[in-house]
C-alpha atoms as a PDB file:
ATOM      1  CA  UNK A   1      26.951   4.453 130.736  1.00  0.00           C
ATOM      2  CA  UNK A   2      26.733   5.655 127.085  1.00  0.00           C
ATOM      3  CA  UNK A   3      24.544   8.748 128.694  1.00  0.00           C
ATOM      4  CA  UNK A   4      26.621   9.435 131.324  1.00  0.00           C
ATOM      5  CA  UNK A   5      29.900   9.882 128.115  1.00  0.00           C
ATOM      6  CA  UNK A   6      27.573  12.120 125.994  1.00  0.00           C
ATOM      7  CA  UNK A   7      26.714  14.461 128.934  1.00  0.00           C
ATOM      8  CA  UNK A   8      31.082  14.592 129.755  1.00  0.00           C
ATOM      9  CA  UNK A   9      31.571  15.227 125.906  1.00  0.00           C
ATOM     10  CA  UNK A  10      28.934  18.145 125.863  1.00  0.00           C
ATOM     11  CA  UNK A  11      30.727  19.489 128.865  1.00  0.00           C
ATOM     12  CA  UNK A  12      33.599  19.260 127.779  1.00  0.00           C
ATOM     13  CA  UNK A  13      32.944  21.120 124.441  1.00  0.00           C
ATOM     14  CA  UNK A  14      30.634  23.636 126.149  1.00  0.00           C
ATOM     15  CA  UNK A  15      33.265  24.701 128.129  1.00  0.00           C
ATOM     16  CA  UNK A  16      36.178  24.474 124.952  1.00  0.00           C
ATOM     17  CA  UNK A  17      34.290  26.473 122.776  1.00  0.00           C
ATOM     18  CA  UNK A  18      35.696  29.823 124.921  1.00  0.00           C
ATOM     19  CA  UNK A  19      39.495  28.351 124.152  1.00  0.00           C
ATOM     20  CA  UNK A  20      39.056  28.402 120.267  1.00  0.00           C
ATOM     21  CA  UNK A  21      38.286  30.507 117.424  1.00  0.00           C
ATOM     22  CA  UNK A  22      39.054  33.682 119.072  1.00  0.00           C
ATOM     23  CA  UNK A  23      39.904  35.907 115.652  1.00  0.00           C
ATOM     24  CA  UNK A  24      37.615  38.948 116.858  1.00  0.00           C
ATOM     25  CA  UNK A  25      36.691  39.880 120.279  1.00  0.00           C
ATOM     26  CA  UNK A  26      32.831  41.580 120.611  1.00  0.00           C
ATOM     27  CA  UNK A  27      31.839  42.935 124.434  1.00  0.00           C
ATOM     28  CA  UNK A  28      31.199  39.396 125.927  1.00  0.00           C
ATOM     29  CA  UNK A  29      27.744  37.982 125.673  1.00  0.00           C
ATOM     30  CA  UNK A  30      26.858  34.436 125.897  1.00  0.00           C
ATOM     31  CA  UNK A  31      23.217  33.067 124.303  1.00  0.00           C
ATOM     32  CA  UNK A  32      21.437  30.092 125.563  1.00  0.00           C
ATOM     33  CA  UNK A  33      18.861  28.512 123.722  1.00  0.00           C
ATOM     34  CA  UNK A  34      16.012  26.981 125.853  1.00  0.00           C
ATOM     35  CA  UNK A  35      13.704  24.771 123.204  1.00  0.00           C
ATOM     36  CA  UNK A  36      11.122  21.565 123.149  1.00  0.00           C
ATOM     37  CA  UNK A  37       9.653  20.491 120.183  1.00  0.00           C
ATOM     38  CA  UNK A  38       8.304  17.083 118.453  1.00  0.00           C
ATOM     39  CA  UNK A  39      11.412  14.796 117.861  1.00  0.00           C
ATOM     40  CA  UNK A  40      10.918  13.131 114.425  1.00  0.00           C
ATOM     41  CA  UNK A  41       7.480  14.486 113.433  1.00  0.00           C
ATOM     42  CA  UNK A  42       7.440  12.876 110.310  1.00  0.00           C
ATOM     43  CA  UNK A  43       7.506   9.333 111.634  1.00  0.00           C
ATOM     44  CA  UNK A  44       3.972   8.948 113.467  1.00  0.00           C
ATOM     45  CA  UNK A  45       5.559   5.696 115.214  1.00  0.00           C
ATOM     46  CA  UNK A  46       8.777   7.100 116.835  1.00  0.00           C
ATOM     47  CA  UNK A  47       7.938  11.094 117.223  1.00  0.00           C
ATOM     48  CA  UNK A  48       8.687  11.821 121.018  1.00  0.00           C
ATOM     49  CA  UNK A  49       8.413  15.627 122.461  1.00  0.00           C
ATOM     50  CA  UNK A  50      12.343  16.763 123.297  1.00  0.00           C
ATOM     51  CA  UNK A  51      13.779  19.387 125.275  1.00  0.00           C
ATOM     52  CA  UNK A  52      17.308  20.417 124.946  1.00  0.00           C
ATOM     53  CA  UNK A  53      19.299  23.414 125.347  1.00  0.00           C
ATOM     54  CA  UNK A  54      22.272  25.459 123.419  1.00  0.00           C
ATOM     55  CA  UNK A  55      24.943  27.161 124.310  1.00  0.00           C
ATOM     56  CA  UNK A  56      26.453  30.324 121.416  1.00  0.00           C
ATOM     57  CA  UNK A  57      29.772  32.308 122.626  1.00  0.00           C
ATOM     58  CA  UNK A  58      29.209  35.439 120.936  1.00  0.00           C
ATOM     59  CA  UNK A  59      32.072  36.630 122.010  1.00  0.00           C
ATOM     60  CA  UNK A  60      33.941  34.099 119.339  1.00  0.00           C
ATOM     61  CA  UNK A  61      32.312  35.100 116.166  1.00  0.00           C
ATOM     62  CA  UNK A  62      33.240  35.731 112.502  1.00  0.00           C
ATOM     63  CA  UNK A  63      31.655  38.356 110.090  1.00  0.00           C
ATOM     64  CA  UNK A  64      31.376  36.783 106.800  1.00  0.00           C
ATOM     65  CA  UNK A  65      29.616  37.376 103.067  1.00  0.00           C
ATOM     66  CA  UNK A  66      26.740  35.076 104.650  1.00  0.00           C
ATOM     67  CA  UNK A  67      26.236  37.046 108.135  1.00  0.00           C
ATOM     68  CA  UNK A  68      27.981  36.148 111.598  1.00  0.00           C
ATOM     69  CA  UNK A  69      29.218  32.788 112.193  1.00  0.00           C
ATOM     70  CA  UNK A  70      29.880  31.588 115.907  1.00  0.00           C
ATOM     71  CA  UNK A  71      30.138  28.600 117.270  1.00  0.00           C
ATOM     72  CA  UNK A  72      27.358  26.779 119.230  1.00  0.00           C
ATOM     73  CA  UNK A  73      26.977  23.935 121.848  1.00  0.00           C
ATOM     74  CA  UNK A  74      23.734  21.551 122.953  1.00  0.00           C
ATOM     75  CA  UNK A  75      21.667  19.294 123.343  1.00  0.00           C
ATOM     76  CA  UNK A  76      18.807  17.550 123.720  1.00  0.00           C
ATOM     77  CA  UNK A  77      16.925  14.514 125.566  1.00  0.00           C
ATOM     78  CA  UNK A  78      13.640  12.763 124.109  1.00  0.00           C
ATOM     79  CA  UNK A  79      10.785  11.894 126.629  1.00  0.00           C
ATOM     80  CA  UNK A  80      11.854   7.976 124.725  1.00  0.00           C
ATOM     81  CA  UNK A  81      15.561   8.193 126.238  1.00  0.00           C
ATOM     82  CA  UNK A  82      17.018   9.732 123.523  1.00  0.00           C
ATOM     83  CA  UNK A  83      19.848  12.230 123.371  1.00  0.00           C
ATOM     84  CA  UNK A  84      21.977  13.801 121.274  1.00  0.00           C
ATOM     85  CA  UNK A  85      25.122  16.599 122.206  1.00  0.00           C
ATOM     86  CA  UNK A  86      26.512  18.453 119.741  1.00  0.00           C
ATOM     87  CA  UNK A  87      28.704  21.052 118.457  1.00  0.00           C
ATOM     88  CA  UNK A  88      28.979  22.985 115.594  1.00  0.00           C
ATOM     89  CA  UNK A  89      28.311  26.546 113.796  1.00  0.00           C
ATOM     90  CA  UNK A  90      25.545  29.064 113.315  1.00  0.00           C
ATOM     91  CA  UNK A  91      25.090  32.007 110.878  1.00  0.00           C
ATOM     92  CA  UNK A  92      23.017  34.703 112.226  1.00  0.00           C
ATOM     93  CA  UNK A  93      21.155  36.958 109.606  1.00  0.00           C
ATOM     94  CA  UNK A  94      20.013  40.210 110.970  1.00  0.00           C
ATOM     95  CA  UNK A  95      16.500  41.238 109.731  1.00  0.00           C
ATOM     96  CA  UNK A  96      15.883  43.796 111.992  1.00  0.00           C
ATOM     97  CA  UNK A  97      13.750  42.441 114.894  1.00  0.00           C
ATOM     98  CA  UNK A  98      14.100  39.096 112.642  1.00  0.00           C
ATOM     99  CA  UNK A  99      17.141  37.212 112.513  1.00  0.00           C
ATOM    100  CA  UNK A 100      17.340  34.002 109.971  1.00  0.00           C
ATOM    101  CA  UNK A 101      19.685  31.483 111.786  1.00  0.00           C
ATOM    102  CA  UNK A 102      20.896  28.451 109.779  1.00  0.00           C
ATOM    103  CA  UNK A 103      23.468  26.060 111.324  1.00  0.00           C
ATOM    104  CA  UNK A 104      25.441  22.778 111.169  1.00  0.00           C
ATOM    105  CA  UNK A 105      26.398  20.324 113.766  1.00  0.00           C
ATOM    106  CA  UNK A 106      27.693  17.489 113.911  1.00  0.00           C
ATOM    107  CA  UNK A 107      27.703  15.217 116.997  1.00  0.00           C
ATOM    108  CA  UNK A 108      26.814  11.995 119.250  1.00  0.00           C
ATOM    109  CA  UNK A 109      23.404   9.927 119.033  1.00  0.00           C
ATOM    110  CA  UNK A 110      22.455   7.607 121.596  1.00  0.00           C
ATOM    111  CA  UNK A 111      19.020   6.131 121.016  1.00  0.00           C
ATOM    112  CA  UNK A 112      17.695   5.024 124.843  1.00  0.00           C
ATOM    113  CA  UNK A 113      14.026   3.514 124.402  1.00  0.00           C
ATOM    114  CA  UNK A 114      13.731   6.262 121.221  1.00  0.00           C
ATOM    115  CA  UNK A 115      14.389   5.759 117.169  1.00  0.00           C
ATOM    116  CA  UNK A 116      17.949   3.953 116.242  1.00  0.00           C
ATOM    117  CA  UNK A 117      19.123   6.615 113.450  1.00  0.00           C
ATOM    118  CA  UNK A 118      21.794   3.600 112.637  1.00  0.00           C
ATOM    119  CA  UNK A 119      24.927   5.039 113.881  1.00  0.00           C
ATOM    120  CA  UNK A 120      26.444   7.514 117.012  1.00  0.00           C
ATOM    121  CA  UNK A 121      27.878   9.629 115.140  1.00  0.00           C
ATOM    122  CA  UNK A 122      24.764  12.335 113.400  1.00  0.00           C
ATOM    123  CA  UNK A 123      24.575  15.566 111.711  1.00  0.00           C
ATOM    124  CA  UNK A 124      22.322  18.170 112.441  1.00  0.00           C
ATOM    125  CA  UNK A 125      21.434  21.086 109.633  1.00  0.00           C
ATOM    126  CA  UNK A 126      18.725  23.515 111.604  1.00  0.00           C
ATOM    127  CA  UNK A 127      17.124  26.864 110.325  1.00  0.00           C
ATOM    128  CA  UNK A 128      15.618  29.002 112.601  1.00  0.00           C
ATOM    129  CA  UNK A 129      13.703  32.118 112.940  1.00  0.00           C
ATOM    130  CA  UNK A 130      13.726  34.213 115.322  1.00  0.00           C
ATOM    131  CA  UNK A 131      12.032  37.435 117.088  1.00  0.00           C
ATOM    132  CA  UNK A 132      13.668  40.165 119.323  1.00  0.00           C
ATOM    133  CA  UNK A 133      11.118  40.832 122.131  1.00  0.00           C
ATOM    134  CA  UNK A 134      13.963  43.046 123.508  1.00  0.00           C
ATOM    135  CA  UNK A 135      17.728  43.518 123.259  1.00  0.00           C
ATOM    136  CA  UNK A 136      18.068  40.468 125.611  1.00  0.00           C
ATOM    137  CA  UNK A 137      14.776  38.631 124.622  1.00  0.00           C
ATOM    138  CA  UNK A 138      14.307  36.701 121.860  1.00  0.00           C
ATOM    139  CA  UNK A 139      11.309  33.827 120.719  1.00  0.00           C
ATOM    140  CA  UNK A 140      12.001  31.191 117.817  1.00  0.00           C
ATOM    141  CA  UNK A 141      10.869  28.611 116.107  1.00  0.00           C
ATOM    142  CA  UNK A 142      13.082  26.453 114.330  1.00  0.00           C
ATOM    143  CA  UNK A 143      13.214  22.860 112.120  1.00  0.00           C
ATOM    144  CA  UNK A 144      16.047  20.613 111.929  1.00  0.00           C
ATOM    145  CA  UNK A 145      16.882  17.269 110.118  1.00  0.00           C
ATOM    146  CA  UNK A 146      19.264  14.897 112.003  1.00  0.00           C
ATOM    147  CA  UNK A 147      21.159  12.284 109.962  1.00  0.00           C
ATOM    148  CA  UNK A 148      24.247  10.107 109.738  1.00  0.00           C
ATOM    149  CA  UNK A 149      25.082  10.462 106.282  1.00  0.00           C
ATOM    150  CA  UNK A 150      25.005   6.984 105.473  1.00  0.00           C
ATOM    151  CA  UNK A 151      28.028   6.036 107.441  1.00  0.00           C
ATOM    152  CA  UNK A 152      25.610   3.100 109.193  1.00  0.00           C
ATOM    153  CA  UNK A 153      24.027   0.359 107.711  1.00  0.00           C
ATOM    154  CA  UNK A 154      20.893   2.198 107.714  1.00  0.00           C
ATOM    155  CA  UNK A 155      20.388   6.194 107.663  1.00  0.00           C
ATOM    156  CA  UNK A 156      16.507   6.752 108.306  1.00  0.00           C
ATOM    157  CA  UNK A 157      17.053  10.273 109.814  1.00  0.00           C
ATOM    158  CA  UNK A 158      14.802  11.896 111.953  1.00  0.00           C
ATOM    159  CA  UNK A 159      12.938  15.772 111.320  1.00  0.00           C
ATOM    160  CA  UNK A 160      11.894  17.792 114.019  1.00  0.00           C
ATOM    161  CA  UNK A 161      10.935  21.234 115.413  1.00  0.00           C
ATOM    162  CA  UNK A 162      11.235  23.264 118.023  1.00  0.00           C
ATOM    163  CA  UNK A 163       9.680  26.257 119.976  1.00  0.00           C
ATOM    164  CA  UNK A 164      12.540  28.302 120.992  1.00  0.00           C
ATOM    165  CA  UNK A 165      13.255  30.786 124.338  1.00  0.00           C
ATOM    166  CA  UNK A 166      16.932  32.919 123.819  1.00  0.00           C
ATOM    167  CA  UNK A 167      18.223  34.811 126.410  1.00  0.00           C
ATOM    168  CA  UNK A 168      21.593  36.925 126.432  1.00  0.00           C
ATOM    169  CA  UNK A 169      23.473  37.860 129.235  1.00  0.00           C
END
C-alpha cells in the first residue's frame, strides 16, 4: 500500500515540476536519467543493487554564480524492496564534454525487505560526473548519501553509486 502512495507521489511531482519555476524559458528539452548501482555499499550486510530513473525539465532552469539549476524528479527500487521517490534540484557545471552535477533532494523512504534508514521522510545529496558521447548522449557515474537528518530515532544513512545512461529529447 505504502508502494503503491510513493509511486502516486512521484507521479504526481514528475508531472508538477512543468507547472513551477518557470522564470526562463530554453527550447524545450527534457533529460532522463537511466542508472543502477550498489545501494548502501558501505554496509556489507544491507548493500542491494538498485535501479531507478530521473526525470530534469530543462526547460525550467536558472543560471546562477554556481552553474544551471533545474529541477529534477526520480526514483529508485532496491532488488530488497526498497524505494525511494524524490524531488529536488541539480546544478549542472559545464566542463566541456564534462559536466560536474551536484544535487539535493529530499523525499519518501519506504524500506520493503531492504535497510530501515529510521524514518520516511530522507535526503539525498548526489554528485555526479558526467560525459557527452554526443549532443543527446551522455554516460555518468555518480555517488550519493541518503539520510534523514536525525528526525528518527535512529539515522544510519545509506551511500551508494550509480552507473548512469542520459538521454535528451
Amino acid at each position: 500500500m505504502i508502494f503503491k502512495r510513493l509511486i502516486v507521489v512521484l507521479l504526481l511531482t514528475f508531472f508538477a515540476t512543468n507547472l513551477s519555476i518557470g522564470e526562463e524559458v530554453k527550447t524545450g528539452e527534457h533529460q532522463i536519467n537511466v542508472f543502477t548501482g550498489n545501494f548502501d555499499f558501505s554496509d556489507d550486510k544491507q548493500k542491494a543493487i538498485l535501479v531507478g530513473f530521473q526525470h530534469q525539465n530543462e526547460n525550467l532552469y536558472r543560471d546562477t554564480l554556481i552553474g544551471n539549476v533545474s529541477p529534477i524528479t526520480g526514483g529508485f527500487i532496491t532488488e530488497n524492496s526498497a524505494a525511494y521517490v524524490y524531488t529536488g534540484i541539480e546544478w549542472n557545471v559545464d566542463m566541456g564534454n564534462l559536466t560536474f552535477t551536484p544535487s539535493f533532494a529530499p523525499g519518501l523512504y519506504h524500506e520493503g525487505d531492504g535497510k530501515d534508514l529510521g524514518h520516511v521522510l530522507e535526503f539525498k545529496s548526489e554528485v555526479q560526473l558526467s560525459y557527452a558521447a554526443s549532443d543527446k548522449t551522455s554516460f555518468g557515474v555518480s555517488y550519493n548519501h541518503v539520510s534523514n537528518a536525525s528526525l528518527g530515532d535512529k539515522n544510519p544513512g545509506a551511500n551508494s553509486y550509480m552507473f548512469n545512461f542520459i538521454k535528451n529529447f
